[in-house]
C-alpha atoms as a PDB file:
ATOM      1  CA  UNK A   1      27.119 -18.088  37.736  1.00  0.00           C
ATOM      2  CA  UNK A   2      25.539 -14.258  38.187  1.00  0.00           C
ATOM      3  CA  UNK A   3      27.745 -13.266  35.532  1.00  0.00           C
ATOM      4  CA  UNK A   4      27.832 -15.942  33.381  1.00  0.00           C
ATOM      5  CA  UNK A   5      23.805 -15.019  32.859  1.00  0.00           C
ATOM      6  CA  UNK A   6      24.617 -11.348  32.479  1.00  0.00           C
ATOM      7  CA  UNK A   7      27.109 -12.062  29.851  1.00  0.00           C
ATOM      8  CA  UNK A   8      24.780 -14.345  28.356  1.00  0.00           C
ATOM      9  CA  UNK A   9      21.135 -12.311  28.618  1.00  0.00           C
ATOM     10  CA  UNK A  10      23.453  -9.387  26.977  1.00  0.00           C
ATOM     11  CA  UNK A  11      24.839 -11.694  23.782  1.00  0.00           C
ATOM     12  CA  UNK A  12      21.650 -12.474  23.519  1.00  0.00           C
ATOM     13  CA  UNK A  13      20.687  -8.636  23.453  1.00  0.00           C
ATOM     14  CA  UNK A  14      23.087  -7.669  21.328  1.00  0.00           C
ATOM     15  CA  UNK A  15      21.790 -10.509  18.640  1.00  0.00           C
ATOM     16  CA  UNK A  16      18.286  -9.542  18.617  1.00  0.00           C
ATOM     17  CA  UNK A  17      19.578  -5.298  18.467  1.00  0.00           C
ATOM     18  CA  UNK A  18      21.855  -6.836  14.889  1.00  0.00           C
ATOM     19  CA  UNK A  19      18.514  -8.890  13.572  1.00  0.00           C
ATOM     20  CA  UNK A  20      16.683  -6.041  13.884  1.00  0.00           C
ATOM     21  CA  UNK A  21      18.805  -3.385  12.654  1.00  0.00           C
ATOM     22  CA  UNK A  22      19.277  -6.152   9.232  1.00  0.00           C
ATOM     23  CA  UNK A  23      15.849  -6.256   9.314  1.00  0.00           C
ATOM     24  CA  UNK A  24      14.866  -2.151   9.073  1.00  0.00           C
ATOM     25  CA  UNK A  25      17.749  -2.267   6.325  1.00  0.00           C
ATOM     26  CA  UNK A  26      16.865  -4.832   4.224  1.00  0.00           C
ATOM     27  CA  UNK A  27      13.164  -3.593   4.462  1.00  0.00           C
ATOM     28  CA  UNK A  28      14.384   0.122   3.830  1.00  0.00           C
ATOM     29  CA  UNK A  29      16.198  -0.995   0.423  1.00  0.00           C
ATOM     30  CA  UNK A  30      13.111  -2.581  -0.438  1.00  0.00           C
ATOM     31  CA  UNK A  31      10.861  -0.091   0.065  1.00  0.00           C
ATOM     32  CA  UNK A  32      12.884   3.122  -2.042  1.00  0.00           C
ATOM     33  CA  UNK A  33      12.647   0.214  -4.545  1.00  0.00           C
ATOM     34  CA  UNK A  34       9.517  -0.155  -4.429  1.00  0.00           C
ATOM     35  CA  UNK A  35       8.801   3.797  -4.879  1.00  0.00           C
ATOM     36  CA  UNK A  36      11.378   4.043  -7.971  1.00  0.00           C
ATOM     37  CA  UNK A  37       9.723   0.835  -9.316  1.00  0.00           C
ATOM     38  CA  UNK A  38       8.596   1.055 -12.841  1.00  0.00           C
ATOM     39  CA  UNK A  39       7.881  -2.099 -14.806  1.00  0.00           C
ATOM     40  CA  UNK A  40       5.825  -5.042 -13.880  1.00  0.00           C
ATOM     41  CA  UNK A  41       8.326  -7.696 -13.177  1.00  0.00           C
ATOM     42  CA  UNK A  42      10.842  -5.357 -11.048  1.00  0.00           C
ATOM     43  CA  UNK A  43       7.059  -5.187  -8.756  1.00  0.00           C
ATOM     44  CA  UNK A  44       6.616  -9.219  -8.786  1.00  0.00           C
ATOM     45  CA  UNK A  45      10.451  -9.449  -8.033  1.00  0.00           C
ATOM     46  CA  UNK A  46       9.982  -7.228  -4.706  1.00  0.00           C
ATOM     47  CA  UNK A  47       6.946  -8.977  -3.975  1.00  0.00           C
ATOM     48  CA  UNK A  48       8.770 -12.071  -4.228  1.00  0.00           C
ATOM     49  CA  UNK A  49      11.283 -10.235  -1.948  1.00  0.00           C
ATOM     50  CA  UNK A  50       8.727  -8.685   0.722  1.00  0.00           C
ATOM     51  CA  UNK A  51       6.997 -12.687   0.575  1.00  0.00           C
ATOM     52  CA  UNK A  52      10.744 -13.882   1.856  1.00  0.00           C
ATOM     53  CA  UNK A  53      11.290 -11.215   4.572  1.00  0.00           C
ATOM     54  CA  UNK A  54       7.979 -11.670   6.121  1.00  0.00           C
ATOM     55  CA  UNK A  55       8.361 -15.824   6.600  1.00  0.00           C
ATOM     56  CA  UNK A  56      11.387 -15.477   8.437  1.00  0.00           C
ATOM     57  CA  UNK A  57       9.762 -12.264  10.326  1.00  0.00           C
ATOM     58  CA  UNK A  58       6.284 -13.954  11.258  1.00  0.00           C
ATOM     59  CA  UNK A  59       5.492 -11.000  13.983  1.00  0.00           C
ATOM     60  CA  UNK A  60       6.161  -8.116  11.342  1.00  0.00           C
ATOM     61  CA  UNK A  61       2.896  -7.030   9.669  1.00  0.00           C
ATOM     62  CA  UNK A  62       4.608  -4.737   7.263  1.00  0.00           C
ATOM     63  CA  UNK A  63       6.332  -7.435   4.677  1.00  0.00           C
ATOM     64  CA  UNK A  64       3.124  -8.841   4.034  1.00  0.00           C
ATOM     65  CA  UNK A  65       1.875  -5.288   3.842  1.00  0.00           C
ATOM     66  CA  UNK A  66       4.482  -4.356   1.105  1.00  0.00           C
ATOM     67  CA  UNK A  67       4.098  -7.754  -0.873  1.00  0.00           C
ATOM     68  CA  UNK A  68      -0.129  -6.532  -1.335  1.00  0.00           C
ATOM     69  CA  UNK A  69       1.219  -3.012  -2.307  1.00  0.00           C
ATOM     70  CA  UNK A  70       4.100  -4.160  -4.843  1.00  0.00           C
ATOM     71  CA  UNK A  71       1.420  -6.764  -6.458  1.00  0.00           C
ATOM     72  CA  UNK A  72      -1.415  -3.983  -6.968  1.00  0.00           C
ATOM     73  CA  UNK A  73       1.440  -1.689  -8.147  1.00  0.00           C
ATOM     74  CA  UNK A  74       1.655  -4.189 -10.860  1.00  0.00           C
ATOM     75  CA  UNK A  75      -1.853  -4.920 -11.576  1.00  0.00           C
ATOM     76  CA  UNK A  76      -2.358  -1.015 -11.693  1.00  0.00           C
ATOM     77  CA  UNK A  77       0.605  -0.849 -14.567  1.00  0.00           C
ATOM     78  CA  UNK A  78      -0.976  -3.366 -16.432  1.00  0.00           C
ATOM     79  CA  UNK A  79      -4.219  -2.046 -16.348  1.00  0.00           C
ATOM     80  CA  UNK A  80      -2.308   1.013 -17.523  1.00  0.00           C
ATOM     81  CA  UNK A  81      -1.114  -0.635 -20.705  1.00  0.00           C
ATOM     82  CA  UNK A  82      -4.711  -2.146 -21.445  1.00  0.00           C
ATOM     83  CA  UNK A  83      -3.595  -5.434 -20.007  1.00  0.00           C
ATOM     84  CA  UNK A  84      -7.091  -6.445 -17.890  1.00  0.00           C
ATOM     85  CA  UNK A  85      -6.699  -9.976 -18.023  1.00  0.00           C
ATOM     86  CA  UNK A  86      -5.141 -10.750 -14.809  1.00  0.00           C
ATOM     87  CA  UNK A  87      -6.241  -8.038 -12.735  1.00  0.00           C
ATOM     88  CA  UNK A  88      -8.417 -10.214 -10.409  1.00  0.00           C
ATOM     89  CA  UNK A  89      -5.695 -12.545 -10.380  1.00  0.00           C
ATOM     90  CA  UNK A  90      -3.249  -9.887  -8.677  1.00  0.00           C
ATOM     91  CA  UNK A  91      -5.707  -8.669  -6.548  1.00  0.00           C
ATOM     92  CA  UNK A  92      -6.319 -12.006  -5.330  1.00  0.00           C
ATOM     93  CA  UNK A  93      -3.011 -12.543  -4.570  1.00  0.00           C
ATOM     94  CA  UNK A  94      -2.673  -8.930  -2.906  1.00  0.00           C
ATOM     95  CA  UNK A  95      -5.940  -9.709  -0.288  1.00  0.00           C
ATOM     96  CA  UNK A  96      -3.956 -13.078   0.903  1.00  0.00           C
ATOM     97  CA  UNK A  97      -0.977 -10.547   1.964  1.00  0.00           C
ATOM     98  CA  UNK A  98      -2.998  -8.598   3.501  1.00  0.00           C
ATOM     99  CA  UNK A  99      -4.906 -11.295   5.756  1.00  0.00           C
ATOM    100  CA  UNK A 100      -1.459 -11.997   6.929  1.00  0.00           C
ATOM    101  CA  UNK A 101      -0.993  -8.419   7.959  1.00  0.00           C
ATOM    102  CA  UNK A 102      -4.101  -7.739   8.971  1.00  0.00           C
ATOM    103  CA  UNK A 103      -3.491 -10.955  11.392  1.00  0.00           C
ATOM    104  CA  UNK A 104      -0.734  -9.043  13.268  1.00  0.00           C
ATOM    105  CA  UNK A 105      -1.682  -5.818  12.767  1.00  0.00           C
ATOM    106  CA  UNK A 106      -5.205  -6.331  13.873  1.00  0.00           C
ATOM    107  CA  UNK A 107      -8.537  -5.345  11.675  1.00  0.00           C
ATOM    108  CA  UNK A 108      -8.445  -1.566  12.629  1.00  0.00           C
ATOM    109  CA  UNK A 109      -5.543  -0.261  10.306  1.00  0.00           C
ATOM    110  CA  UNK A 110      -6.217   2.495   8.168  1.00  0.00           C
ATOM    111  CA  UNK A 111      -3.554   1.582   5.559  1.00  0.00           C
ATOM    112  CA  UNK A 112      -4.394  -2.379   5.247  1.00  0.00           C
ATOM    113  CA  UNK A 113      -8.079  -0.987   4.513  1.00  0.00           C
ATOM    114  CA  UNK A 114      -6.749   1.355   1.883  1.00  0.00           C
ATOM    115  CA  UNK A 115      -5.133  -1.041   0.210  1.00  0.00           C
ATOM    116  CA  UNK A 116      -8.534  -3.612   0.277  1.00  0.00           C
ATOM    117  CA  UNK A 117     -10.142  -1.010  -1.414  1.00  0.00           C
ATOM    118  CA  UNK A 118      -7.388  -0.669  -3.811  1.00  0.00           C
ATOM    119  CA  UNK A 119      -7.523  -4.548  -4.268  1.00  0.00           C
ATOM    120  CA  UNK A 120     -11.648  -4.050  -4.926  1.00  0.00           C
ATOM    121  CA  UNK A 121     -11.081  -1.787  -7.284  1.00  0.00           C
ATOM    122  CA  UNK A 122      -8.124  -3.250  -9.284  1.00  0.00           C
ATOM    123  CA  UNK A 123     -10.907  -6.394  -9.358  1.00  0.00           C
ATOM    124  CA  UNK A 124     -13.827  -4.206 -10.645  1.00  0.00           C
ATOM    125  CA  UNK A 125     -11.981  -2.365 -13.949  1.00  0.00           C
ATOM    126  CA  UNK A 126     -11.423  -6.199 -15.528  1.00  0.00           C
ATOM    127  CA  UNK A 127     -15.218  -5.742 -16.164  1.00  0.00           C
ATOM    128  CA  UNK A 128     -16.978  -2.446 -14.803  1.00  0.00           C
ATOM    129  CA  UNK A 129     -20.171  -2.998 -16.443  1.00  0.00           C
ATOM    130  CA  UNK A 130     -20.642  -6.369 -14.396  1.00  0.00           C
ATOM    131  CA  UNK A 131     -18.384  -5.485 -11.360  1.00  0.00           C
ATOM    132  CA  UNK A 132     -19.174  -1.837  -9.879  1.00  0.00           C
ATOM    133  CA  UNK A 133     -22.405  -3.155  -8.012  1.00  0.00           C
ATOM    134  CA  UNK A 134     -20.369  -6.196  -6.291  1.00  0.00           C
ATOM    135  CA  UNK A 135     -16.329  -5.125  -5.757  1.00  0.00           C
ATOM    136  CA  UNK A 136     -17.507  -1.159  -6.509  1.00  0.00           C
ATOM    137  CA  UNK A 137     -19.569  -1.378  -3.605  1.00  0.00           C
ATOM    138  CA  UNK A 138     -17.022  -3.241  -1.576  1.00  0.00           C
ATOM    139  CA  UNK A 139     -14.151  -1.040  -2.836  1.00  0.00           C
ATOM    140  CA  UNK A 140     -16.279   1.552  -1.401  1.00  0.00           C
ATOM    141  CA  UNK A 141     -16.923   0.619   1.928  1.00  0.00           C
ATOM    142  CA  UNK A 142     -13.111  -0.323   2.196  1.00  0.00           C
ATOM    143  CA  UNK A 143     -12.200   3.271   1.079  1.00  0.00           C
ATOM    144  CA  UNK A 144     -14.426   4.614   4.263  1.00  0.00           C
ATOM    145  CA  UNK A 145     -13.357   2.296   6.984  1.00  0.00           C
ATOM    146  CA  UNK A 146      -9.540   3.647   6.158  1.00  0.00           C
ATOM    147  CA  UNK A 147     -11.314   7.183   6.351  1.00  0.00           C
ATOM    148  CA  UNK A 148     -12.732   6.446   9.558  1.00  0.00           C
ATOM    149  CA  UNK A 149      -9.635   4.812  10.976  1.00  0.00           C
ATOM    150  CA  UNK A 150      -7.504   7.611  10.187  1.00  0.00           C
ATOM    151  CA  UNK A 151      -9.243  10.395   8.763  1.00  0.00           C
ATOM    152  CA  UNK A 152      -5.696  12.553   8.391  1.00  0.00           C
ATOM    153  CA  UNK A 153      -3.915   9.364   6.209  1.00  0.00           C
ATOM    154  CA  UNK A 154      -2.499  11.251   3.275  1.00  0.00           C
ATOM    155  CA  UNK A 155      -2.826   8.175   0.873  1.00  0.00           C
ATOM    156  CA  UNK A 156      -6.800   7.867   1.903  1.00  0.00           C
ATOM    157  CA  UNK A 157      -6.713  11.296   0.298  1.00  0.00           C
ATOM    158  CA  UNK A 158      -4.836  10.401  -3.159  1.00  0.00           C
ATOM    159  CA  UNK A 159      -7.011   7.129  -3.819  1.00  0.00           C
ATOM    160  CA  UNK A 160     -10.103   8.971  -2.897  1.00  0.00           C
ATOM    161  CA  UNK A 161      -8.239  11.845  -5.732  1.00  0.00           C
ATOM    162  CA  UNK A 162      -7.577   9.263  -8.082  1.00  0.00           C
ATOM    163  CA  UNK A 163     -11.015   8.222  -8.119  1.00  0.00           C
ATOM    164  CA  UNK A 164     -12.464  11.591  -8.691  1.00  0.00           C
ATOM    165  CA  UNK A 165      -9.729  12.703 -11.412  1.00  0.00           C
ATOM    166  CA  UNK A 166     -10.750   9.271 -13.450  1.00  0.00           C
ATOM    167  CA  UNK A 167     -14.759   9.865 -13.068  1.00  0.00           C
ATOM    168  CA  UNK A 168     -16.477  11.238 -15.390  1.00  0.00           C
ATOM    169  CA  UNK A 169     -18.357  14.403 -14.792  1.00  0.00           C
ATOM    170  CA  UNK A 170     -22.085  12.547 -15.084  1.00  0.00           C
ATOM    171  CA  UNK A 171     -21.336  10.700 -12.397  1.00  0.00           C
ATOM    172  CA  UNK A 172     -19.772  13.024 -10.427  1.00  0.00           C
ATOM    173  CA  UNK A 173     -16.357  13.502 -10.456  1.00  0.00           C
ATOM    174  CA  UNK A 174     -13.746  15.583 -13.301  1.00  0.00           C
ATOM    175  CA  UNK A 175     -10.280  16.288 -13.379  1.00  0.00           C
ATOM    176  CA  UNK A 176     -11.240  19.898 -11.841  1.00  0.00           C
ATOM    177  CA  UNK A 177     -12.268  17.987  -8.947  1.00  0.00           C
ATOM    178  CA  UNK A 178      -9.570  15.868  -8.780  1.00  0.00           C
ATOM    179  CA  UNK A 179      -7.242  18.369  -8.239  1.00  0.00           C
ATOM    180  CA  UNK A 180      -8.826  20.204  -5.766  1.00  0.00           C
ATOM    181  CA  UNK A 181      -8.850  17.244  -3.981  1.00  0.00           C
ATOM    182  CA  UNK A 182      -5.009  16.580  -4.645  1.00  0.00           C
ATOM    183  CA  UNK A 183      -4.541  19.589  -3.747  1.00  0.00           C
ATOM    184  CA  UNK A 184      -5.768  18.301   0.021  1.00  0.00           C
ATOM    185  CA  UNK A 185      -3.590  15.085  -0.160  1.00  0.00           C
ATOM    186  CA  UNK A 186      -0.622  16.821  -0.675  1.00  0.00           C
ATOM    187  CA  UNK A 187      -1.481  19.321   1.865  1.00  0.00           C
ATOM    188  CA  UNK A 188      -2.327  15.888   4.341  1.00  0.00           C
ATOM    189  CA  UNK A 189       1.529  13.744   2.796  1.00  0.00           C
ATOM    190  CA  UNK A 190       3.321  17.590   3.945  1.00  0.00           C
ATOM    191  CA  UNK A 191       1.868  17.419   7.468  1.00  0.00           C
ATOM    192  CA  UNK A 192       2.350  13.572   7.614  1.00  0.00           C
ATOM    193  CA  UNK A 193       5.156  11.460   9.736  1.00  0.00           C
ATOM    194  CA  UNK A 194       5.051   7.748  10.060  1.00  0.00           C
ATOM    195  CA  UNK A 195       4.984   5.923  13.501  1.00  0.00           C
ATOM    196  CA  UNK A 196       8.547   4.378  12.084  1.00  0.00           C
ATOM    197  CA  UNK A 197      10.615   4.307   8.818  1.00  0.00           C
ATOM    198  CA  UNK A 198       8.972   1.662   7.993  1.00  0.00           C
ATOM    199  CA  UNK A 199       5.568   2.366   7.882  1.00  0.00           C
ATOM    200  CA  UNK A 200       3.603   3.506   5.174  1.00  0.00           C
ATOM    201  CA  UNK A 201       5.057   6.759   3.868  1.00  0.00           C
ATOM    202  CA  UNK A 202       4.594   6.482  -0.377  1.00  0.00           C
ATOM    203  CA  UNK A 203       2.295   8.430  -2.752  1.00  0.00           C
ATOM    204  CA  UNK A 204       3.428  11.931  -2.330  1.00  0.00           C
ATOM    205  CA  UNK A 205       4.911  11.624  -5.751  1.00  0.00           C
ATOM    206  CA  UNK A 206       1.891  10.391  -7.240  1.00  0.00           C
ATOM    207  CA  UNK A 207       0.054  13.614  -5.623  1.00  0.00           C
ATOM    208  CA  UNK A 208       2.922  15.918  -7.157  1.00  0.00           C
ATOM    209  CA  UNK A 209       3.096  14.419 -10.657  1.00  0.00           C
ATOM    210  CA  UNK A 210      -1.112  14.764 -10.586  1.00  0.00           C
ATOM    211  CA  UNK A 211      -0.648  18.587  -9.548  1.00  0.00           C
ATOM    212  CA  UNK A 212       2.209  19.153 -12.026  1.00  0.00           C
ATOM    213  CA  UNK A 213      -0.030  18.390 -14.882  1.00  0.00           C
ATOM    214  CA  UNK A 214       1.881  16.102 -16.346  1.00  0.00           C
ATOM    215  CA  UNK A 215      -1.578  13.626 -16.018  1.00  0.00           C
ATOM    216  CA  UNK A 216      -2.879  15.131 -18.738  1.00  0.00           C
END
């Protein structure tokens, strides 16, 4: 009888080692995607993707994570092409992910905070005018709690980069600034490891292509 529970505690082992391991792979392919990524409906197709992964992996806060991130991805490319329309709509979509993460991750994560300011932000360029004293505001108390969290999180450094390069010089900011401030996010991605393969790791190209002046 001994045995028969030792053989069957270590099938059961060896099930849960093969879930996991498909699990880190599947997520892994999904993720370099998600870096490489370049048109909207390649970012709603992985969101679709990261949406699947995390209801069969209900204790895994990263697929909800990477479903927020691949639907402001696409918000921010159609705000790029001077489609505004369904920016809140996105980002609306993006903060339900990240309640789900944030439920399993808990409320002090750096990187789910990043990306609720990201979400406040994508909200507050459908209409600036009207916007920057309600999501602005909120955008900007997201971008300081990820500060706080984790004052040494690379991407914390290219949003807060972003921001400056895009500002115009009356109210503060210029694409001097920017850079200098680039500059320190690339500086923070070089000196960076994730806790696992998993986790958070993307924007050093966005840092590079900023520095290479191929912005302007």
């Amino acid at each position: 009888m001994r045995k028969y529970f030792l053989t069957f505690a270590l099938s059961m082992m060896s099930l849960t080692a093969f879930a996991q391991s498909d699990y880190e792979k599947i997520m892994s392919d999904k993720i370099a995607k998600l870096e490489t990524t370049r048109s909207t409906d390649e970012f709603q197709a992985l969101a679709n993707d990261f949406d699947r992964i995390g209801k069969k992996e209900i204790n895994q806060w990263l697929p909800s994570y990477y479903a927020a991130l691949a639907y402001l991805q696409k918000g921010r490319m159609q705000m790029q092409s001077g489609k505004m329309s369904e920016l809140s709509i996105n980002a609306d979509i993006a903060d339900k992910y990240l309640d789900q993460a944030e439920a399993i991750a808990g409320k002090d994560n750096s990187e789910i905070h990043l990306l609720r300011k990201m979400a406040y932000s994508l909200k507050m360029m459908e209409n600036p005018a009207e916007r920057y004293m309600t999501d602005g505001m909120k955008a900007m108390e997201e971008l300081k709690k990820a500060e706080t969290l984790d004052p040494n999180n690379p991407r914390v450094a290219l949003i807060k980069a972003e921001d400056t390069y895009f500002t115009p010089e009356q109210y503060g900011g210029s694409k001097e600034k920017g850079i200098e401030q680039f500059k320190t996010a690339l500086e923070k991605f070089n000196a960076f490891k994730p806790k696992t393969a998993l986790d958070p790791n993307w924007g050093k190209a966005e840092a590079e292509y900023f520095l290479s002046g191929a912005a302007k």
